[in-house]
PDB file of N, CA and C in Angstrom:
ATOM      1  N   UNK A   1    -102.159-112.541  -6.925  1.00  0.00           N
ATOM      2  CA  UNK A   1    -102.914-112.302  -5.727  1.00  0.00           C
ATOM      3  C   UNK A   1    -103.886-113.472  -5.530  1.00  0.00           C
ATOM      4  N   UNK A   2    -103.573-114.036  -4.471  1.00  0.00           N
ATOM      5  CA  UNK A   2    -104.640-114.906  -3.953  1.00  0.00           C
ATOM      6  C   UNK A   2    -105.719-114.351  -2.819  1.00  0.00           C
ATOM      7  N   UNK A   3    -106.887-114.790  -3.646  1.00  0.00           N
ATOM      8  CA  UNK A   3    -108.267-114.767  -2.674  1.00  0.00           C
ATOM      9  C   UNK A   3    -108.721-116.253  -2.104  1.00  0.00           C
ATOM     10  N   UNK A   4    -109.605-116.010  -1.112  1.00  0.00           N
ATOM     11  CA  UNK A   4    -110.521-116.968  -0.616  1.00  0.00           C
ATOM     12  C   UNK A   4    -111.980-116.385  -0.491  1.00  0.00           C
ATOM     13  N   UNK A   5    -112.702-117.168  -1.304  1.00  0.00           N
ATOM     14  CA  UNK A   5    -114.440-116.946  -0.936  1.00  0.00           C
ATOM     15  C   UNK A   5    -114.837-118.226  -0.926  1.00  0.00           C
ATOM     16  N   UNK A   6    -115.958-117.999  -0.119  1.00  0.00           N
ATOM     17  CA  UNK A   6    -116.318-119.217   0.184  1.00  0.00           C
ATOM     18  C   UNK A   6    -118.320-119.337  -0.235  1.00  0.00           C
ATOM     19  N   UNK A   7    -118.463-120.294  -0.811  1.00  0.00           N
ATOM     20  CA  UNK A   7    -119.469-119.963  -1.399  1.00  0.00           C
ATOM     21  C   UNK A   7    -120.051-121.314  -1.015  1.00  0.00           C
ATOM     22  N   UNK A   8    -121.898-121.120  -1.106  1.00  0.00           N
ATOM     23  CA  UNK A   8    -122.888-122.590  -0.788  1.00  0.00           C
ATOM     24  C   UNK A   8    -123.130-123.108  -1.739  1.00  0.00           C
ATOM     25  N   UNK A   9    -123.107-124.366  -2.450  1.00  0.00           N
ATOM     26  CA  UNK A   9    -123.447-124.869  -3.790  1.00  0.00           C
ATOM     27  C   UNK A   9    -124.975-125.514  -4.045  1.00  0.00           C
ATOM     28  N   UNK A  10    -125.584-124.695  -4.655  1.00  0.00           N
ATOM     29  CA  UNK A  10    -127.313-125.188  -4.523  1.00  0.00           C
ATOM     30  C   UNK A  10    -127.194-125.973  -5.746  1.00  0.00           C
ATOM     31  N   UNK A  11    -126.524-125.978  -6.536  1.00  0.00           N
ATOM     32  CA  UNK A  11    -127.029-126.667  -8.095  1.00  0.00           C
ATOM     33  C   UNK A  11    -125.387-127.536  -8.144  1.00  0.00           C
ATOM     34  N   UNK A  12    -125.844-129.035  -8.329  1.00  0.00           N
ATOM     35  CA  UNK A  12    -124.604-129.757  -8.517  1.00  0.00           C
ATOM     36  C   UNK A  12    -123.752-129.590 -10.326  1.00  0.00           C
ATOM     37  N   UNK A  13    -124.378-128.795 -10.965  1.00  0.00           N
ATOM     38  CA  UNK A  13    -124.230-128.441 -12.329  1.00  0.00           C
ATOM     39  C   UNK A  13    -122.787-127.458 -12.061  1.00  0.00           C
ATOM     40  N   UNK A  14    -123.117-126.603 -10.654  1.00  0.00           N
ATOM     41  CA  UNK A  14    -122.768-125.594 -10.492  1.00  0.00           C
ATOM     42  C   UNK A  14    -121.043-125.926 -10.157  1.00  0.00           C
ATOM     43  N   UNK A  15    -120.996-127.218  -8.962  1.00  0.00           N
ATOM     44  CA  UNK A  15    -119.667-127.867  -8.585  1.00  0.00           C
ATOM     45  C   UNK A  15    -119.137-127.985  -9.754  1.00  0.00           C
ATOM     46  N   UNK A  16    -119.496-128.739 -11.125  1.00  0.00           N
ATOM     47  CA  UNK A  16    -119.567-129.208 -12.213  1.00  0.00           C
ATOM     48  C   UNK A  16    -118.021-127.979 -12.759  1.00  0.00           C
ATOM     49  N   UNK A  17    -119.361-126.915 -12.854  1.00  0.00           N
ATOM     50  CA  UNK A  17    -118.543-125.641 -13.620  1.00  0.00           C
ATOM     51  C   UNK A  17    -117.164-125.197 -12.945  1.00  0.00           C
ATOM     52  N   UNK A  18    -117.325-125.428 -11.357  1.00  0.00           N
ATOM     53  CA  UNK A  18    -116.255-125.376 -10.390  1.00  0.00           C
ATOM     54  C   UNK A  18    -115.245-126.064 -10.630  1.00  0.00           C
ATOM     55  N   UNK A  19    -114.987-127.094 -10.847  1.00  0.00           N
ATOM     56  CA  UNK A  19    -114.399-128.514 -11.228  1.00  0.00           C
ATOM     57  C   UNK A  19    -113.957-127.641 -12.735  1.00  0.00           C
ATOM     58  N   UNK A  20    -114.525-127.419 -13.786  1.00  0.00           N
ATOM     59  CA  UNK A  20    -113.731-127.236 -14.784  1.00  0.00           C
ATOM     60  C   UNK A  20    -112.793-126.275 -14.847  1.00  0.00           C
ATOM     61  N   UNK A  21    -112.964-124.936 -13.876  1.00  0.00           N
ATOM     62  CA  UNK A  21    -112.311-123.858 -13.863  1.00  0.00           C
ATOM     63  C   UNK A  21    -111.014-124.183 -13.402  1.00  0.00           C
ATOM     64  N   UNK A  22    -111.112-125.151 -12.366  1.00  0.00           N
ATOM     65  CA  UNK A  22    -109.671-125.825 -11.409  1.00  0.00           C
ATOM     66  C   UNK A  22    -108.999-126.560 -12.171  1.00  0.00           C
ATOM     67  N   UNK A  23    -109.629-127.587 -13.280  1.00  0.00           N
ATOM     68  CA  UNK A  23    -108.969-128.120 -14.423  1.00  0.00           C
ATOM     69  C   UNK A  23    -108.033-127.331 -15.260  1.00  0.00           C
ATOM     70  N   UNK A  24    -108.909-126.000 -15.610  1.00  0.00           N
ATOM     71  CA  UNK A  24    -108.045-125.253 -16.384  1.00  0.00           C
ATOM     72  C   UNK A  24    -106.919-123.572 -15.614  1.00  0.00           C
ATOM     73  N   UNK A  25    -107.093-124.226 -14.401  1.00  0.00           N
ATOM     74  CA  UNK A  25    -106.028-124.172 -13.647  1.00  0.00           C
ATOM     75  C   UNK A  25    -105.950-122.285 -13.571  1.00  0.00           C
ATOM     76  N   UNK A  26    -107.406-122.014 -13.300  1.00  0.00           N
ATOM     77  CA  UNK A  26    -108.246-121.145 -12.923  1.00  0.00           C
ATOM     78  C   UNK A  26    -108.514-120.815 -11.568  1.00  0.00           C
ATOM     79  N   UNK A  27    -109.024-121.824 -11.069  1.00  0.00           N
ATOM     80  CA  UNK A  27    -109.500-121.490  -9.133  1.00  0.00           C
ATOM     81  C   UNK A  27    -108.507-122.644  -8.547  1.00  0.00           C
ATOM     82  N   UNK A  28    -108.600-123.189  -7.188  1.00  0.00           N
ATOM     83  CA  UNK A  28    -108.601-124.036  -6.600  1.00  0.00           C
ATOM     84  C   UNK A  28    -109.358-124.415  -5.426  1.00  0.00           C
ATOM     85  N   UNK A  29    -110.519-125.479  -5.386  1.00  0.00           N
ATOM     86  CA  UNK A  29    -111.147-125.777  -5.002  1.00  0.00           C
ATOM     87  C   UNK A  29    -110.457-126.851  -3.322  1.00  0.00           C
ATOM     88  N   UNK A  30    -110.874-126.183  -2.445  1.00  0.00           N
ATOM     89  CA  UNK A  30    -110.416-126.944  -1.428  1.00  0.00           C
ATOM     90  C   UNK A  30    -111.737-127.628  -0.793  1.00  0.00           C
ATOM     91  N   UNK A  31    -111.146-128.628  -0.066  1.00  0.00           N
ATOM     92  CA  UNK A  31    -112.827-129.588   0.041  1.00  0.00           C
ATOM     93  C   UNK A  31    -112.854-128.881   2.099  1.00  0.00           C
ATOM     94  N   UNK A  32    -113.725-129.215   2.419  1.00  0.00           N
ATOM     95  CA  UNK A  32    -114.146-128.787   4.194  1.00  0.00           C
ATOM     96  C   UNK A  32    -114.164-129.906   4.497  1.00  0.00           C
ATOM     97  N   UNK A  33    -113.852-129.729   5.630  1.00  0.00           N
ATOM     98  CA  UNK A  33    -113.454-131.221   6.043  1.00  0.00           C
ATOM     99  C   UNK A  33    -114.499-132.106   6.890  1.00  0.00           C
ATOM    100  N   UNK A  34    -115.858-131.424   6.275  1.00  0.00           N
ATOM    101  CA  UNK A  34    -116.739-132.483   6.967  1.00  0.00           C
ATOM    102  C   UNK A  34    -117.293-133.077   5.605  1.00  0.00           C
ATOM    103  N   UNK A  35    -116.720-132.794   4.370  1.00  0.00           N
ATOM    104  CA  UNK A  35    -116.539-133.299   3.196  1.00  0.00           C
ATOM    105  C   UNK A  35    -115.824-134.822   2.786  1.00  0.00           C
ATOM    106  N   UNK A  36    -114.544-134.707   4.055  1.00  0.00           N
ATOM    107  CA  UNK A  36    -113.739-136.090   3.875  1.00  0.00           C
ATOM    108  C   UNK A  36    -115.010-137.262   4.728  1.00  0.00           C
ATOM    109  N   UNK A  37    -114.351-138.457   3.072  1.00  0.00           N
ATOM    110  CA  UNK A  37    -115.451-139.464   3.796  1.00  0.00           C
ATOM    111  C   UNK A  37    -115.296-140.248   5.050  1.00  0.00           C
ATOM    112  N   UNK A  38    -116.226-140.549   6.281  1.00  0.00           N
ATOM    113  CA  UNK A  38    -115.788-140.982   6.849  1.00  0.00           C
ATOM    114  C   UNK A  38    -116.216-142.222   7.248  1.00  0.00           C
ATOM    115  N   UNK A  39    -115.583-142.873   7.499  1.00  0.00           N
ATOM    116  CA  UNK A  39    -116.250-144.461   7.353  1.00  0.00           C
ATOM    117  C   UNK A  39    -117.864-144.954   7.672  1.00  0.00           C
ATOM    118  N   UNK A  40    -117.926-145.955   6.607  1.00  0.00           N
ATOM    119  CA  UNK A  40    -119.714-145.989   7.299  1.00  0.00           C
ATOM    120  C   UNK A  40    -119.639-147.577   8.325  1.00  0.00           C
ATOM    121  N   UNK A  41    -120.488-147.015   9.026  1.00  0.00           N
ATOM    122  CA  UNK A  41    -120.687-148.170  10.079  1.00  0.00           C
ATOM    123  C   UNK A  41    -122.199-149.147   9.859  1.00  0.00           C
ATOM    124  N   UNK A  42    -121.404-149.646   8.662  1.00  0.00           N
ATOM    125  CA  UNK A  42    -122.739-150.730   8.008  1.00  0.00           C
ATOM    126  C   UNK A  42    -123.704-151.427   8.842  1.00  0.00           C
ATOM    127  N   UNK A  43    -123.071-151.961  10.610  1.00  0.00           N
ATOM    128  CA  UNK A  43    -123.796-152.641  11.157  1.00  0.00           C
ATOM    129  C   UNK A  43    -124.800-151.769  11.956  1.00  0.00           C
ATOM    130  N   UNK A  44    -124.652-150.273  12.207  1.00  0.00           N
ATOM    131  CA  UNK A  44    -125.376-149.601  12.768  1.00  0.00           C
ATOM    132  C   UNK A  44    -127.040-149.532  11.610  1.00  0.00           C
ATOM    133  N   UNK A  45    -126.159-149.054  10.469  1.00  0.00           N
ATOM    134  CA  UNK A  45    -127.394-148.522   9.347  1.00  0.00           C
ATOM    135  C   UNK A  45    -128.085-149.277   9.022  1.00  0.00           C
ATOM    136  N   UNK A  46    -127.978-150.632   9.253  1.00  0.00           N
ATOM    137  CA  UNK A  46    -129.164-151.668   8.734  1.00  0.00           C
ATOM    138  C   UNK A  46    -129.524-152.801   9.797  1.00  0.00           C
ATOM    139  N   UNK A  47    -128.833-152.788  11.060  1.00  0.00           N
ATOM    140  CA  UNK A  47    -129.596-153.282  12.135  1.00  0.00           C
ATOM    141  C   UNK A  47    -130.730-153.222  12.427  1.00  0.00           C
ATOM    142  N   UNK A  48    -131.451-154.026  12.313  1.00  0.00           N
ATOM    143  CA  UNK A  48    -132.985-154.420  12.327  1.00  0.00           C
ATOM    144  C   UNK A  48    -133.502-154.287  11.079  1.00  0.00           C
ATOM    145  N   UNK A  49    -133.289-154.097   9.811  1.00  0.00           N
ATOM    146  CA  UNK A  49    -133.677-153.949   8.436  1.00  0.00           C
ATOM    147  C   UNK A  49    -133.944-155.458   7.885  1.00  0.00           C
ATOM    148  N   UNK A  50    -133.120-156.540   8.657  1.00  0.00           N
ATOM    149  CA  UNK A  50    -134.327-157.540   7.789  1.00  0.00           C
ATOM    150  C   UNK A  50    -134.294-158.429   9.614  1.00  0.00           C
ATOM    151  N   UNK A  51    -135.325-159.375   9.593  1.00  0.00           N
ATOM    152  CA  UNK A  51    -135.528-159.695  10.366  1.00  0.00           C
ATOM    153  C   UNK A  51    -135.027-161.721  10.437  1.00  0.00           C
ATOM    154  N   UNK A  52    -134.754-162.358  11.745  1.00  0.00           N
ATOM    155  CA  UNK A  52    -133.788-163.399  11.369  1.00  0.00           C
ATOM    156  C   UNK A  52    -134.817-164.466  11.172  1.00  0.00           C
ATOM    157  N   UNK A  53    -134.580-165.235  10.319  1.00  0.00           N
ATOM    158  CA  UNK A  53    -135.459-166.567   9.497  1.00  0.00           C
ATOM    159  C   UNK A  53    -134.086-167.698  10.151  1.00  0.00           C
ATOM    160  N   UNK A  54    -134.929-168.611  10.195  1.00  0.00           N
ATOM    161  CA  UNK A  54    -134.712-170.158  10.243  1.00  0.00           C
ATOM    162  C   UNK A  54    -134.079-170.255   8.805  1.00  0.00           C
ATOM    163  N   UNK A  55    -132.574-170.852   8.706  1.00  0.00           N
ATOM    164  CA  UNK A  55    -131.758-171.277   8.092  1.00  0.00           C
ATOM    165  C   UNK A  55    -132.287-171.932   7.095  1.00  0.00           C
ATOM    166  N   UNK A  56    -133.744-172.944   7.172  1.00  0.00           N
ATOM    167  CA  UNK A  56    -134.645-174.121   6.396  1.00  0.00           C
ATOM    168  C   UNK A  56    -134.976-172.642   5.717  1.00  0.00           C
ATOM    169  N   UNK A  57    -136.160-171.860   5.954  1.00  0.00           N
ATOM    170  CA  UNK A  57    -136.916-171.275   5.362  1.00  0.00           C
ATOM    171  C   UNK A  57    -136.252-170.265   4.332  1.00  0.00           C
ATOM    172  N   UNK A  58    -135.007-169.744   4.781  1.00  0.00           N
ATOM    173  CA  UNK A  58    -134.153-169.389   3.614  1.00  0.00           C
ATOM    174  C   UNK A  58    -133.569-169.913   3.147  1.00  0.00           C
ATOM    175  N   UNK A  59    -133.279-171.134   2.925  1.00  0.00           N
ATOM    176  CA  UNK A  59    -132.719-172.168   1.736  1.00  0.00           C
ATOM    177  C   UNK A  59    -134.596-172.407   0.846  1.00  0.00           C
ATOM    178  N   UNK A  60    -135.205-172.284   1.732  1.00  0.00           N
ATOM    179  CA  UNK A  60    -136.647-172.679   0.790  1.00  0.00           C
ATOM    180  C   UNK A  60    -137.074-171.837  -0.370  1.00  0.00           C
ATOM    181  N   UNK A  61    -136.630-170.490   0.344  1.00  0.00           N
ATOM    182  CA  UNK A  61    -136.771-168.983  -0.311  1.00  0.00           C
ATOM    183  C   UNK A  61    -135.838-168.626  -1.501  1.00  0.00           C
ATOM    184  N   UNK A  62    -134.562-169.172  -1.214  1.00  0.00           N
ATOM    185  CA  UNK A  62    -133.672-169.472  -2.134  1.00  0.00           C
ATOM    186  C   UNK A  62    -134.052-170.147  -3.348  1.00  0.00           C
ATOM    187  N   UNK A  63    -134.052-171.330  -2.873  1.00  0.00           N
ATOM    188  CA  UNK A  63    -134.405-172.712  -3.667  1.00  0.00           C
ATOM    189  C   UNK A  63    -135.829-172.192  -4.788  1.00  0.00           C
ATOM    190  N   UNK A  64    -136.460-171.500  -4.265  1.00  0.00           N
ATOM    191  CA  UNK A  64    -137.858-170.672  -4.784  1.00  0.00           C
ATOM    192  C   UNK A  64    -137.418-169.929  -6.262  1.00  0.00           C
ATOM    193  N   UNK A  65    -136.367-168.898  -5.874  1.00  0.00           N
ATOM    194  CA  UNK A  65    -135.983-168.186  -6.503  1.00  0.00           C
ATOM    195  C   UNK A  65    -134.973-168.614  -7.484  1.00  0.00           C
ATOM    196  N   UNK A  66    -134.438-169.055  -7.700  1.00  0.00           N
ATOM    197  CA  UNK A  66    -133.998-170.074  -8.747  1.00  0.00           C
ATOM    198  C   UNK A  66    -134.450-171.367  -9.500  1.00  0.00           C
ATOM    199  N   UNK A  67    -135.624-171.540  -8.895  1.00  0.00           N
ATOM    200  CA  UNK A  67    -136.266-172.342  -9.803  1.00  0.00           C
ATOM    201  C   UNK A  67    -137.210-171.074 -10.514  1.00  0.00           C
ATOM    202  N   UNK A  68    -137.634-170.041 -10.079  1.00  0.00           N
ATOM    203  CA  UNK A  68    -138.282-169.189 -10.665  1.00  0.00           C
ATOM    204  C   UNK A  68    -137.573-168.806 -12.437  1.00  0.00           C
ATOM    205  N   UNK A  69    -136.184-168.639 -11.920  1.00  0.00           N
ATOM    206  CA  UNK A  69    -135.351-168.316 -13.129  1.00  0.00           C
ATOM    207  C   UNK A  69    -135.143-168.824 -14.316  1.00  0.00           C
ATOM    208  N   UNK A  70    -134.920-170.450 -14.013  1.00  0.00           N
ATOM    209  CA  UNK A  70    -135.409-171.536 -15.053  1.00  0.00           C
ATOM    210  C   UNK A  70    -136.274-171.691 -15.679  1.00  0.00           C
TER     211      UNK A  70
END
């Protein structure tokens, strides 16, 4: 007999224990499908996060930081 419950996961320990039961071929865990990853749109998430420098002043900044290392 197959069931379906559907349950909220507050403790990631808890997926954990979920995950082993399906291993030992106990439950089966189906994922929701706002679960599947969906692509990230890198240029949205960090647009405007650094601001644009003169080509000189980041080779200077560069140049800084590797002589720091030495």
């Amino acid at each position: 007999m197959i069931r379906t419950v559907t349950i909220d996961i507050i403790n990631e320990k808890a997926l954990n224990l979920l995950k082993d039961l399906e291993l030992m071929k106990l439950i089966r865990l189906r994922r929701d499908q706002a679960e599947v990853e969906k692509p990230v749109d890198w240029q949205a998430k960090y647009k405007g996060a650094m601001t644009k420098e003169p080509l000189a002043k980041v080779d200077e900044q560069l140049n800084e930081l590797r002589n720091d290392w030495e």
